[in-house]
PDB file of N, CA and C in Angstrom:
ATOM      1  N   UNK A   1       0.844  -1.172   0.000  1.00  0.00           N
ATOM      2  CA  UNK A   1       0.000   0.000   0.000  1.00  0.00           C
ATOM      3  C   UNK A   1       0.888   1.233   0.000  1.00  0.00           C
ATOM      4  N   UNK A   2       0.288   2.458  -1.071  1.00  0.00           N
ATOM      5  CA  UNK A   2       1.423   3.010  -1.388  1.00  0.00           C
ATOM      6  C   UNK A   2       1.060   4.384  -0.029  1.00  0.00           C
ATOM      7  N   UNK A   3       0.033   4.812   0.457  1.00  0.00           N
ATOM      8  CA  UNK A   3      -0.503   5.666   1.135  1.00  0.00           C
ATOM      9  C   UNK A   3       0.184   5.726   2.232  1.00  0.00           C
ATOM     10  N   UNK A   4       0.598   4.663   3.323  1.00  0.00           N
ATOM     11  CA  UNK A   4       0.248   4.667   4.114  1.00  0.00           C
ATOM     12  C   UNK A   4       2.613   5.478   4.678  1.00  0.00           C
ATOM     13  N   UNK A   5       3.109   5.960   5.593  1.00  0.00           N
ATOM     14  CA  UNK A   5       3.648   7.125   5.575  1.00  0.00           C
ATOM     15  C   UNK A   5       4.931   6.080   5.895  1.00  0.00           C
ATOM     16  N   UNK A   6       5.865   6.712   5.265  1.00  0.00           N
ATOM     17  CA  UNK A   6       7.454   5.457   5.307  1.00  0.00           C
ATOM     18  C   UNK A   6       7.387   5.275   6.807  1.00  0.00           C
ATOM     19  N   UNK A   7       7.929   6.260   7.435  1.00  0.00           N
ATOM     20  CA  UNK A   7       8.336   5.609   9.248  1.00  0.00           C
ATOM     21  C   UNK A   7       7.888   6.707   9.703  1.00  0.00           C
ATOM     22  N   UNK A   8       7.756   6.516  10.979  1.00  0.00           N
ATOM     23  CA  UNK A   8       7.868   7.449  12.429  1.00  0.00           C
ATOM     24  C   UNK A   8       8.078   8.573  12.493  1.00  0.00           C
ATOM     25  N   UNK A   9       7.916   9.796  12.577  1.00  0.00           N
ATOM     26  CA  UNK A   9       8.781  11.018  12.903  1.00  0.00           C
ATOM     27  C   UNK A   9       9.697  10.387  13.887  1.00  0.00           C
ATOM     28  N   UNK A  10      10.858  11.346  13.553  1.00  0.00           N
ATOM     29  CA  UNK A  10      12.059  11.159  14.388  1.00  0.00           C
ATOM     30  C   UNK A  10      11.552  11.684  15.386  1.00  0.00           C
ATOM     31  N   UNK A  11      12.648  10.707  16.951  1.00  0.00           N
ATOM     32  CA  UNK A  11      12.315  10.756  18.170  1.00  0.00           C
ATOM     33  C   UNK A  11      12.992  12.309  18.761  1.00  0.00           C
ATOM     34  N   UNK A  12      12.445  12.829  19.770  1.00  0.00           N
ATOM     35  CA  UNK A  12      13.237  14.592  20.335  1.00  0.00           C
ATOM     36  C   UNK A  12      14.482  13.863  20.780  1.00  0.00           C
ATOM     37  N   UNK A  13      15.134  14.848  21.062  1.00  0.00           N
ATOM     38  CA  UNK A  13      16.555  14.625  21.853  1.00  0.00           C
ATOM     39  C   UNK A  13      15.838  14.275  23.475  1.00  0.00           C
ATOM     40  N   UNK A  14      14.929  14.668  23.717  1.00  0.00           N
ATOM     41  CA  UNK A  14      14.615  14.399  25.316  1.00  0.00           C
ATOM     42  C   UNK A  14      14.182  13.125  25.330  1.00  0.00           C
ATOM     43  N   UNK A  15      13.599  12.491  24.026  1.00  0.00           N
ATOM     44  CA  UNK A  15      12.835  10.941  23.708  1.00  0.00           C
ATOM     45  C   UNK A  15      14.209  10.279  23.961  1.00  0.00           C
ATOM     46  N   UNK A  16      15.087  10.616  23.371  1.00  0.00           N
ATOM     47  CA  UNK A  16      16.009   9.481  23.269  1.00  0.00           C
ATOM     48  C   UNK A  16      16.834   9.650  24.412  1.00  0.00           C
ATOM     49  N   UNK A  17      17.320  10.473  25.374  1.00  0.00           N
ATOM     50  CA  UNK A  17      17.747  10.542  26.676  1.00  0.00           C
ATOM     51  C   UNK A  17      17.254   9.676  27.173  1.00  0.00           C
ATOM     52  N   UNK A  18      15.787   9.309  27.324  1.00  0.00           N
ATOM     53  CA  UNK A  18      14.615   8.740  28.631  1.00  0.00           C
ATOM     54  C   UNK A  18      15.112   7.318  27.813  1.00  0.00           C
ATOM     55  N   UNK A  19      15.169   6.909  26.334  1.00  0.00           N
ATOM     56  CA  UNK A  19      15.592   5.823  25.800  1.00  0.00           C
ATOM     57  C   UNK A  19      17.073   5.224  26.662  1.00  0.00           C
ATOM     58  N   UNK A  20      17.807   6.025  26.936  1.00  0.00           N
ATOM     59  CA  UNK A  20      18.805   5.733  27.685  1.00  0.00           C
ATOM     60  C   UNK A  20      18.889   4.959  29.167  1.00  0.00           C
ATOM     61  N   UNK A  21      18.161   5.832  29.647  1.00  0.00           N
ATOM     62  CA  UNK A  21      18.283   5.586  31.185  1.00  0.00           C
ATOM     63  C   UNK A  21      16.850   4.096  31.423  1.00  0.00           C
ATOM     64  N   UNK A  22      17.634   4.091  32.281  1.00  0.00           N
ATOM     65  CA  UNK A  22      16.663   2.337  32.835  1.00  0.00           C
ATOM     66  C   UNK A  22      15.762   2.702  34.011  1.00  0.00           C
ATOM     67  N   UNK A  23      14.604   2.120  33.782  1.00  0.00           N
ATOM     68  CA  UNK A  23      13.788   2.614  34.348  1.00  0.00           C
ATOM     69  C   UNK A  23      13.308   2.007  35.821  1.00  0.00           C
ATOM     70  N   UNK A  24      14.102   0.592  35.727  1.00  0.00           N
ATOM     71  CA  UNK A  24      14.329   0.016  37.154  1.00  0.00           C
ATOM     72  C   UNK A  24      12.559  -0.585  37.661  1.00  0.00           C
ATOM     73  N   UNK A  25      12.735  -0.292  38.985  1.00  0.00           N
ATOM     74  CA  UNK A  25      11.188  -0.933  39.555  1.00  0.00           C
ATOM     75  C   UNK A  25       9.578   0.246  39.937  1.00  0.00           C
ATOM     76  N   UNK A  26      10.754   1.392  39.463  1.00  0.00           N
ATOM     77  CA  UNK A  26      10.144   2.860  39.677  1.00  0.00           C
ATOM     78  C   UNK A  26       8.539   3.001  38.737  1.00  0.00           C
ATOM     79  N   UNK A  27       7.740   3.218  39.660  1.00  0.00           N
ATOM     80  CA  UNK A  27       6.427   3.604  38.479  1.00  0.00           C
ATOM     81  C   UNK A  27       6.712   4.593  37.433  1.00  0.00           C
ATOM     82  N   UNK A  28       5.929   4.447  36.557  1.00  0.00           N
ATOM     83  CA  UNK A  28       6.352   5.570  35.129  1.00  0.00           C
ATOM     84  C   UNK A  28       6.391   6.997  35.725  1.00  0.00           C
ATOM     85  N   UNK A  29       4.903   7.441  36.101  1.00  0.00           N
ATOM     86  CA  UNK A  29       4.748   8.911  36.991  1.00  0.00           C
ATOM     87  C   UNK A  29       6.644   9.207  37.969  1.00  0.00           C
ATOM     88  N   UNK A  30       7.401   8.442  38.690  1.00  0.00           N
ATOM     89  CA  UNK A  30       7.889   9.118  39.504  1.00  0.00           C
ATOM     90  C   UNK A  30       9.317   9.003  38.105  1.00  0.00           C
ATOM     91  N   UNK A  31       9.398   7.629  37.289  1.00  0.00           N
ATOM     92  CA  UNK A  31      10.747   7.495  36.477  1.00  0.00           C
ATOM     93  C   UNK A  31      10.746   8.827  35.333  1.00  0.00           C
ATOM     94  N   UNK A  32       9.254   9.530  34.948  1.00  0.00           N
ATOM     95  CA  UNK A  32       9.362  10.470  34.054  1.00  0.00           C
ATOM     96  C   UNK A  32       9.769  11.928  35.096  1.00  0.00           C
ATOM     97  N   UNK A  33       9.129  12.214  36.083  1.00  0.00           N
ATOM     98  CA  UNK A  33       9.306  13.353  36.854  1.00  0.00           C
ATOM     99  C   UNK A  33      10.578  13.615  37.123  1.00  0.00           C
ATOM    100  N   UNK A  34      11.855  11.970  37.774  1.00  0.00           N
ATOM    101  CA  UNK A  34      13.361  12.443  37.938  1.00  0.00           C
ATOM    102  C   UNK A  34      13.889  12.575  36.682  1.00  0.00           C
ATOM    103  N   UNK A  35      13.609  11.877  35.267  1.00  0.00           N
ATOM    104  CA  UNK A  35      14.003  11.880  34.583  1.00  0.00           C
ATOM    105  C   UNK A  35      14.264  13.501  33.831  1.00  0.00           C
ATOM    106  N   UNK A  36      12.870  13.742  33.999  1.00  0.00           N
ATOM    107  CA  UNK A  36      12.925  15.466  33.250  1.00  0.00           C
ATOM    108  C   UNK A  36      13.511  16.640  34.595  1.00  0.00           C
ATOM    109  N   UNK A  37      13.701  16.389  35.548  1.00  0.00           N
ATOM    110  CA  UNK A  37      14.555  17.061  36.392  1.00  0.00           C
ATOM    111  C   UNK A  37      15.781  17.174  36.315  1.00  0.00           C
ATOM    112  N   UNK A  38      16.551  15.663  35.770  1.00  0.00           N
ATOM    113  CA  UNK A  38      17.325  15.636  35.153  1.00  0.00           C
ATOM    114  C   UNK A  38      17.797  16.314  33.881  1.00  0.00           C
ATOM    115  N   UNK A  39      17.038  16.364  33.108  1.00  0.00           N
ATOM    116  CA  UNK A  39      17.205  16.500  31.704  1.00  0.00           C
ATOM    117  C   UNK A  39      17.332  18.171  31.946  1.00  0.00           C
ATOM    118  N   UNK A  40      16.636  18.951  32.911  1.00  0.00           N
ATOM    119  CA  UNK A  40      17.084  20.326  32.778  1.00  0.00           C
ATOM    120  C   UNK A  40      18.092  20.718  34.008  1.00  0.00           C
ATOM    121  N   UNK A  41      18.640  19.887  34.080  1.00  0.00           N
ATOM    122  CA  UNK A  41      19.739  20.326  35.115  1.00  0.00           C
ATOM    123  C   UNK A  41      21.337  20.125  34.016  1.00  0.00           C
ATOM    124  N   UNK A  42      20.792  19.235  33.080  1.00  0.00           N
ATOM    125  CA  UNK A  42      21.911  18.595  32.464  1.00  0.00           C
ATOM    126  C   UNK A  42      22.764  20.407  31.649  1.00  0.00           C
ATOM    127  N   UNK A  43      23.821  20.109  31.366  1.00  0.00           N
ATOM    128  CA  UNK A  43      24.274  21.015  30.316  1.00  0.00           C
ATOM    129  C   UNK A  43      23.658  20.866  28.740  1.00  0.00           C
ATOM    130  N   UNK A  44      24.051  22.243  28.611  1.00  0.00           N
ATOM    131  CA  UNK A  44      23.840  21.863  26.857  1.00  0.00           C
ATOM    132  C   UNK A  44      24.981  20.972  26.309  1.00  0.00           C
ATOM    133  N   UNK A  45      25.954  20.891  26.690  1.00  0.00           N
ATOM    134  CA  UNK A  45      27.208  19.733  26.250  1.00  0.00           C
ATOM    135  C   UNK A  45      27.069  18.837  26.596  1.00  0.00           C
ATOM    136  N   UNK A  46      26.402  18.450  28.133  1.00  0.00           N
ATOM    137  CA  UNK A  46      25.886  16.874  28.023  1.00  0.00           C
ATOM    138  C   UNK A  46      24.146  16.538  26.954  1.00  0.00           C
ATOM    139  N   UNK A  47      23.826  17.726  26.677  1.00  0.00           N
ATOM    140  CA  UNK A  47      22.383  17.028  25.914  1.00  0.00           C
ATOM    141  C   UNK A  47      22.931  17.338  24.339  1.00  0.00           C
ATOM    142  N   UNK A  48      24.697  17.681  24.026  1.00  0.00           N
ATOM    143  CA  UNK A  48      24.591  17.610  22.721  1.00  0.00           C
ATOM    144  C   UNK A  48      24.445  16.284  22.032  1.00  0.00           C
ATOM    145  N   UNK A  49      25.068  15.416  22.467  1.00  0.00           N
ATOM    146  CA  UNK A  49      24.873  14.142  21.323  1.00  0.00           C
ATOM    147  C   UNK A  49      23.420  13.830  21.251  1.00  0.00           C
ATOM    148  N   UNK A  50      22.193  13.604  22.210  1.00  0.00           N
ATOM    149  CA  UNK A  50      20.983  13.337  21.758  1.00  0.00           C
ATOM    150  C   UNK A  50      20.723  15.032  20.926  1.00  0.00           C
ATOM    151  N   UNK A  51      21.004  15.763  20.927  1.00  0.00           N
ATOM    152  CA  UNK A  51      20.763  16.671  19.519  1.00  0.00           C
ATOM    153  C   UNK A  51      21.086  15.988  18.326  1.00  0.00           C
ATOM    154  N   UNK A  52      22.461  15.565  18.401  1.00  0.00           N
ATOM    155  CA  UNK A  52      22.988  15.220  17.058  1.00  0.00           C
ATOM    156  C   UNK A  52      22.558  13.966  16.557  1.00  0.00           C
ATOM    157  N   UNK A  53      22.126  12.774  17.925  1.00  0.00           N
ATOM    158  CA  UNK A  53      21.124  11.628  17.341  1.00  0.00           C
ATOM    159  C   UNK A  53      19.892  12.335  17.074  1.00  0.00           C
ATOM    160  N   UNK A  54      19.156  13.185  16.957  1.00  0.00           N
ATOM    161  CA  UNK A  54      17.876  13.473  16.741  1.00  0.00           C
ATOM    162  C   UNK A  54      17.737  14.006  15.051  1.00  0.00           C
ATOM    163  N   UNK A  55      18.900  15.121  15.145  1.00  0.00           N
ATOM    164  CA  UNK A  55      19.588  15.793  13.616  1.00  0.00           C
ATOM    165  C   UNK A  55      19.669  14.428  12.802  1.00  0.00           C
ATOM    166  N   UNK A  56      20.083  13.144  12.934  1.00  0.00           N
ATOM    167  CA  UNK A  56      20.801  12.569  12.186  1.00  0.00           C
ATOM    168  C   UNK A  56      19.650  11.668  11.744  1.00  0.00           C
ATOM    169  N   UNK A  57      18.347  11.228  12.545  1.00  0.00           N
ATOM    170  CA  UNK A  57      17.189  10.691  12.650  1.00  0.00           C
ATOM    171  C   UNK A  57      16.258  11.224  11.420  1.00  0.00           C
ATOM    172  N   UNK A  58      16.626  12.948  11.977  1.00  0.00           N
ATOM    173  CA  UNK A  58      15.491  13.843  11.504  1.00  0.00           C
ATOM    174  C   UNK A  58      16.174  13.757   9.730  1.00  0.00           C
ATOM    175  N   UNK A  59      17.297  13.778   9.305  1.00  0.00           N
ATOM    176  CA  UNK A  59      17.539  13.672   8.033  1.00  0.00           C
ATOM    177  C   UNK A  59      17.087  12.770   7.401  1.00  0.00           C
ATOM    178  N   UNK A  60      17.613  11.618   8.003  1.00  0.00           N
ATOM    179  CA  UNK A  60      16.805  10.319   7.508  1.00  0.00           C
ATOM    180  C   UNK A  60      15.627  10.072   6.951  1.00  0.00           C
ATOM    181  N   UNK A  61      14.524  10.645   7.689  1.00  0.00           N
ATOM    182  CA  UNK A  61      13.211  10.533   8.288  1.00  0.00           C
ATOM    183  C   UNK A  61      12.714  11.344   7.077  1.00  0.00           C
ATOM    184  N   UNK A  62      13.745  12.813   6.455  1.00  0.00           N
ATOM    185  CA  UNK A  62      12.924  13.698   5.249  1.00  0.00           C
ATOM    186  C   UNK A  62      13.883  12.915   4.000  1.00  0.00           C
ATOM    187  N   UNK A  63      14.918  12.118   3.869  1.00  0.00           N
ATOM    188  CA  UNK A  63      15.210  11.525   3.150  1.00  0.00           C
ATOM    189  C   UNK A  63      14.213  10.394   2.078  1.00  0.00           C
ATOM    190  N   UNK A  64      13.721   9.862   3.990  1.00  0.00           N
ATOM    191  CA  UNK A  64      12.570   8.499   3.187  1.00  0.00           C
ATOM    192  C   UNK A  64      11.059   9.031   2.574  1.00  0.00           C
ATOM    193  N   UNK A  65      11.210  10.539   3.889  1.00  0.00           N
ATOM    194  CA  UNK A  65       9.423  10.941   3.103  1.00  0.00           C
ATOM    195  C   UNK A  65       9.405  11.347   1.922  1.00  0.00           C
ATOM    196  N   UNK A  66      10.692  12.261   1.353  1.00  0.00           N
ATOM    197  CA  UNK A  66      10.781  12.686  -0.196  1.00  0.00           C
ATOM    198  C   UNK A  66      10.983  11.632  -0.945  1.00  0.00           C
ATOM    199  N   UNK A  67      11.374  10.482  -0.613  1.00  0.00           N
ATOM    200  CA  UNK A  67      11.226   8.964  -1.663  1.00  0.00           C
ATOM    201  C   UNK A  67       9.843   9.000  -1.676  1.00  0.00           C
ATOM    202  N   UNK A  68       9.324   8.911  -0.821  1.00  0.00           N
ATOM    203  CA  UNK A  68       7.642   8.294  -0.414  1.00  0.00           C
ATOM    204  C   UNK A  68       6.751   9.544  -1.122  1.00  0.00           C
ATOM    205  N   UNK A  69       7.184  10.746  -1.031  1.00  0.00           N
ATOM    206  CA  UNK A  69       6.255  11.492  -1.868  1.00  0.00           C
ATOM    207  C   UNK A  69       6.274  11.223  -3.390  1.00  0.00           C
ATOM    208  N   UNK A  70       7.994  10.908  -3.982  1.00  0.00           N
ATOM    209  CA  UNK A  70       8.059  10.830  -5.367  1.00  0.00           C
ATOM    210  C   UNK A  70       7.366   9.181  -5.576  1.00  0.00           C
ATOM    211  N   UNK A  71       7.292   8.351  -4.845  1.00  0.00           N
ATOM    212  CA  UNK A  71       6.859   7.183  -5.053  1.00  0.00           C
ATOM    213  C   UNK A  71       5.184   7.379  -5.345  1.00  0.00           C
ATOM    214  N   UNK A  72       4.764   8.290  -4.145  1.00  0.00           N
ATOM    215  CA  UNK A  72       3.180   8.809  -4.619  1.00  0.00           C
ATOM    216  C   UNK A  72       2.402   8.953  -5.548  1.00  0.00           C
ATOM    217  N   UNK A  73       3.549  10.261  -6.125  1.00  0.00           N
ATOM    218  CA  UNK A  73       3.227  10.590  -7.085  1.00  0.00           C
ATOM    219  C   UNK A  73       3.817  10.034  -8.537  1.00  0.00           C
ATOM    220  N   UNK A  74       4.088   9.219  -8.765  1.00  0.00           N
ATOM    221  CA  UNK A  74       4.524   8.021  -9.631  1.00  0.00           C
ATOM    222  C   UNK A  74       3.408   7.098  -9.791  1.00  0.00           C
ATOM    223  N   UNK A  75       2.374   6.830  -8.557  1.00  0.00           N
ATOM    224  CA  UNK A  75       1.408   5.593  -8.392  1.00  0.00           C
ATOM    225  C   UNK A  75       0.091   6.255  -8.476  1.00  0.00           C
ATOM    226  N   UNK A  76       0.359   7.832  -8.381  1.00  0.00           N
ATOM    227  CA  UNK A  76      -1.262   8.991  -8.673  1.00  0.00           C
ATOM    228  C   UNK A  76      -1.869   7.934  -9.785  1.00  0.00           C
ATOM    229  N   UNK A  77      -3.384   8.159  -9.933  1.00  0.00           N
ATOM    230  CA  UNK A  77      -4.101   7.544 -10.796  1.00  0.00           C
ATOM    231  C   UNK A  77      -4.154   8.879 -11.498  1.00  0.00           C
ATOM    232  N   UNK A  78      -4.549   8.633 -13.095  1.00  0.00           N
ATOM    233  CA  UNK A  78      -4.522   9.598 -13.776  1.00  0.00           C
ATOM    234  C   UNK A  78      -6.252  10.607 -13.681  1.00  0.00           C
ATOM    235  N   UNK A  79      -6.273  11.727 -13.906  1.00  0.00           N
ATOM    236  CA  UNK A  79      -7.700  12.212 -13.436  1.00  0.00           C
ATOM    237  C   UNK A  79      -8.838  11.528 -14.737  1.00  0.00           C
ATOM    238  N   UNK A  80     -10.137  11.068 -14.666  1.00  0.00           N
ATOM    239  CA  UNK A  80     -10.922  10.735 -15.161  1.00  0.00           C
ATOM    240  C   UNK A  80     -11.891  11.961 -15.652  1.00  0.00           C
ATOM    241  N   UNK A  81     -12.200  11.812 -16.554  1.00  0.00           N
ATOM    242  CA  UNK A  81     -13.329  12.250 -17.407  1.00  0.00           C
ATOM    243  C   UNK A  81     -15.099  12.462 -16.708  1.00  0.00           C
ATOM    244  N   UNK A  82     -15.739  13.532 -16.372  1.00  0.00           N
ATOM    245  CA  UNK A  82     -17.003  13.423 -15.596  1.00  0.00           C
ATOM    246  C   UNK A  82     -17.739  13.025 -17.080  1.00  0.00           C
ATOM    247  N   UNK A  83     -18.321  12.304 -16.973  1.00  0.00           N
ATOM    248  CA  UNK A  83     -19.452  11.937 -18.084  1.00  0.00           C
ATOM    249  C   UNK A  83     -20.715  13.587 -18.332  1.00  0.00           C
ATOM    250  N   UNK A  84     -20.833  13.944 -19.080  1.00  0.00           N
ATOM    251  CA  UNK A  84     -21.986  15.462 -19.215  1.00  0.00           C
ATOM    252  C   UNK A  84     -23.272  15.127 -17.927  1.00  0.00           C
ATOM    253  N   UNK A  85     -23.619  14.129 -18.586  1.00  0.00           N
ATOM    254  CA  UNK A  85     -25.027  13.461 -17.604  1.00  0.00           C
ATOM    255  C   UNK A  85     -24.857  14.419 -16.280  1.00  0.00           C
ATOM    256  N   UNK A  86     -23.914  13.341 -16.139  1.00  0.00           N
ATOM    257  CA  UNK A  86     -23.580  13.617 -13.971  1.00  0.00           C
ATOM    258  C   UNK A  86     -23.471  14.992 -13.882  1.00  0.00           C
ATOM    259  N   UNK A  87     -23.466  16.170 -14.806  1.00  0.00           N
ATOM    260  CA  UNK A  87     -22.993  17.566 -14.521  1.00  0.00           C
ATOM    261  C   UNK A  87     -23.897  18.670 -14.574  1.00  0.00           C
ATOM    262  N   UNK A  88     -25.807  18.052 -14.178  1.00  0.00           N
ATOM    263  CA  UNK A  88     -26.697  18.836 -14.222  1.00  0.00           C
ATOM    264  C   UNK A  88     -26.555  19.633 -12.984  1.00  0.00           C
ATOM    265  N   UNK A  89     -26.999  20.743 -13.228  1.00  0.00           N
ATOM    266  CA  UNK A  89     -27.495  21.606 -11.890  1.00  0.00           C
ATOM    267  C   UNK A  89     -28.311  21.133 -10.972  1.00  0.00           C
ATOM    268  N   UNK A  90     -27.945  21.584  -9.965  1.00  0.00           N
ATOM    269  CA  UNK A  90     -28.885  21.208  -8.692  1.00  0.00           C
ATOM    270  C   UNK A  90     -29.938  21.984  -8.464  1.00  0.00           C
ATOM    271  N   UNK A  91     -31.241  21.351  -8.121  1.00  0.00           N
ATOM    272  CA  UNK A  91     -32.496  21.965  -8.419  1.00  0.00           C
ATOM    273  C   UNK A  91     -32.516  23.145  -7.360  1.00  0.00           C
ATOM    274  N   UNK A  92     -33.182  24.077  -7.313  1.00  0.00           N
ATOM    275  CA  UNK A  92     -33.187  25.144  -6.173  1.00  0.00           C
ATOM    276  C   UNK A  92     -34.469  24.792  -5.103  1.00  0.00           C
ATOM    277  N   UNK A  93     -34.911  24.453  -4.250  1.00  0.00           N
ATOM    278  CA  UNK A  93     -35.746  24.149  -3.326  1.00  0.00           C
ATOM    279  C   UNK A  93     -36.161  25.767  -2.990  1.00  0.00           C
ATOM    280  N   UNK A  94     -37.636  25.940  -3.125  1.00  0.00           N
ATOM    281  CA  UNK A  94     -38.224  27.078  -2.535  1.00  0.00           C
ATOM    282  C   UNK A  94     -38.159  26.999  -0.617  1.00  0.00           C
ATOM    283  N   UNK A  95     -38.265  28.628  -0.804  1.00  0.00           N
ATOM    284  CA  UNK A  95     -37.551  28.359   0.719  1.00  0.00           C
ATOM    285  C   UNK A  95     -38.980  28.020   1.302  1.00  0.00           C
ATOM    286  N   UNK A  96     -38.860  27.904   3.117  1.00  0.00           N
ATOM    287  CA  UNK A  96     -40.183  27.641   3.953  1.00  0.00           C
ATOM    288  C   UNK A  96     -40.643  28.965   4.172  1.00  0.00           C
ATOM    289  N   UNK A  97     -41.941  28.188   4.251  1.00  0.00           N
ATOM    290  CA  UNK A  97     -43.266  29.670   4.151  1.00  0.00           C
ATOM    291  C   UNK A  97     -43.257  29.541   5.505  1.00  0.00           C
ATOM    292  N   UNK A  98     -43.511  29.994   7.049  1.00  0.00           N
ATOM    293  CA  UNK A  98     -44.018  30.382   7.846  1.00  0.00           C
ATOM    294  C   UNK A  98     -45.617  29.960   8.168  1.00  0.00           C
ATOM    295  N   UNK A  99     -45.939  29.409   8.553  1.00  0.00           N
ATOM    296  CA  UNK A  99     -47.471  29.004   8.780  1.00  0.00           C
ATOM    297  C   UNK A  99     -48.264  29.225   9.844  1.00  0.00           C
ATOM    298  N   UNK A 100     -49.684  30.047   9.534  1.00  0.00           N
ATOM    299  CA  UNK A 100     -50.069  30.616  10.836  1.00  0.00           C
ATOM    300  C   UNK A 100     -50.655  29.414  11.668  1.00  0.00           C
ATOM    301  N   UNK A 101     -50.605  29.714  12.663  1.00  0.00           N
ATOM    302  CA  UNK A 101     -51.267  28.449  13.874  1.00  0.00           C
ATOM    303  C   UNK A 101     -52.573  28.692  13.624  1.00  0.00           C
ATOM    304  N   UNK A 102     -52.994  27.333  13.441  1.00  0.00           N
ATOM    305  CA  UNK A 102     -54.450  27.066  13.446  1.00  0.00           C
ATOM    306  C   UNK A 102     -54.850  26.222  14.809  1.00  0.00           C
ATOM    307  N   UNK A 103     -54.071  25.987  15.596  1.00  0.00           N
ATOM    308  CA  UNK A 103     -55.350  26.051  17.154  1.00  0.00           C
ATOM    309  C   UNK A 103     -55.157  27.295  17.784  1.00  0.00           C
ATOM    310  N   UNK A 104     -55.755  26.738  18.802  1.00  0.00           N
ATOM    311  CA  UNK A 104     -56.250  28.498  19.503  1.00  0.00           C
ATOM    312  C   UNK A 104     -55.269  27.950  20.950  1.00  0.00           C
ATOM    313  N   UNK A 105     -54.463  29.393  20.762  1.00  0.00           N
ATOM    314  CA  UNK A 105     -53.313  28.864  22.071  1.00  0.00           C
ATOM    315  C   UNK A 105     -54.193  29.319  23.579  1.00  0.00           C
ATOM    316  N   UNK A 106     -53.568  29.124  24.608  1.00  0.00           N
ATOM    317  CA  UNK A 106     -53.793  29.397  25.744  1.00  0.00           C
ATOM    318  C   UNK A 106     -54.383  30.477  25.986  1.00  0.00           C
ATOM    319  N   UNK A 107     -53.210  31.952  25.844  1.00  0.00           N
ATOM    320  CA  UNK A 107     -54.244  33.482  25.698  1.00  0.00           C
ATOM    321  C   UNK A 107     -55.263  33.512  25.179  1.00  0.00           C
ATOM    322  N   UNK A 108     -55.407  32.617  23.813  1.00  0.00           N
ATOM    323  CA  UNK A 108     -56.492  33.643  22.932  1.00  0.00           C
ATOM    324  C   UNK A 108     -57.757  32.828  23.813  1.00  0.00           C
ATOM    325  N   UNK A 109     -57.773  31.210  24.254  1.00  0.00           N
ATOM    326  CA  UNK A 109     -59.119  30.709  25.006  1.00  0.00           C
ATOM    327  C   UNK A 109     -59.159  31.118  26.560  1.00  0.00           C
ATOM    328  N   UNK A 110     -58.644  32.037  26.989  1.00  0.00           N
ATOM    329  CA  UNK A 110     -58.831  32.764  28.342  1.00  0.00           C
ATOM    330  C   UNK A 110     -59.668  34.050  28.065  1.00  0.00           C
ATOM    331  N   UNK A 111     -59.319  34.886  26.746  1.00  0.00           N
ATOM    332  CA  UNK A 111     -59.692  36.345  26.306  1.00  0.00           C
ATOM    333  C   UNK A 111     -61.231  36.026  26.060  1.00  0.00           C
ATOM    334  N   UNK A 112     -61.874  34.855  25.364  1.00  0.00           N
ATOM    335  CA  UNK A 112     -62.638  34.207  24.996  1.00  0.00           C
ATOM    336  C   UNK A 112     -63.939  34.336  26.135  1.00  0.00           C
TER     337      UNK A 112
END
């Protein structure tokens, strides 16, 4: 199936940090909370290489989609012909009339 999208968006540099570290016996809630405490305490020189794995992902990733677009459009069906028939106008529907009430509401059988 030619539709359906080559791979994944590439993972953030913060995805692939948390890919790193082991997550042990810790519930997810407390392993994500030290984890991102971590992650902004870190330097920018310790979070450069998950930049440069993310850069190197992210090339990849527009490498395969520009295959996958030219593959697309290689497998486009060509546009078809509307037959005249099918290309009548659509009828116009008169609009709604408003209609006076014909029972007698509450006020008018009290005035009565």
């Amino acid at each position: 199936r030619v539709n359906a999208l080559p791979t994944k968006k590439p993972r953030s540099a913060y995805a692939l940090y948390l890919h790193t570290l082991q997550r042990g016996e810790t519930d997810l809630g407390t392993y994500v909370r030290e984890a991102s405490k971590r992650w902004k305490q870190m330097s920018e020189q310790d979070k450069q290489p998950f930049f440069e794995l993310h850069n190197e992902e992210k090339q990849k990733y527009l490498k395969e989609l520009v295959a996958w677009s030219n593959q697309l459009e290689k497998h486009k069906p060509a546009p078809t012909q509307i037959s005249r028939g099918s290309q009548t106008p659509k009828t116009i529907k008169p609009k709604r009339t408003v209609r006076k009430a014909t029972r007698k509401t509450a006020k008018a059988s009290k005035l009565m």
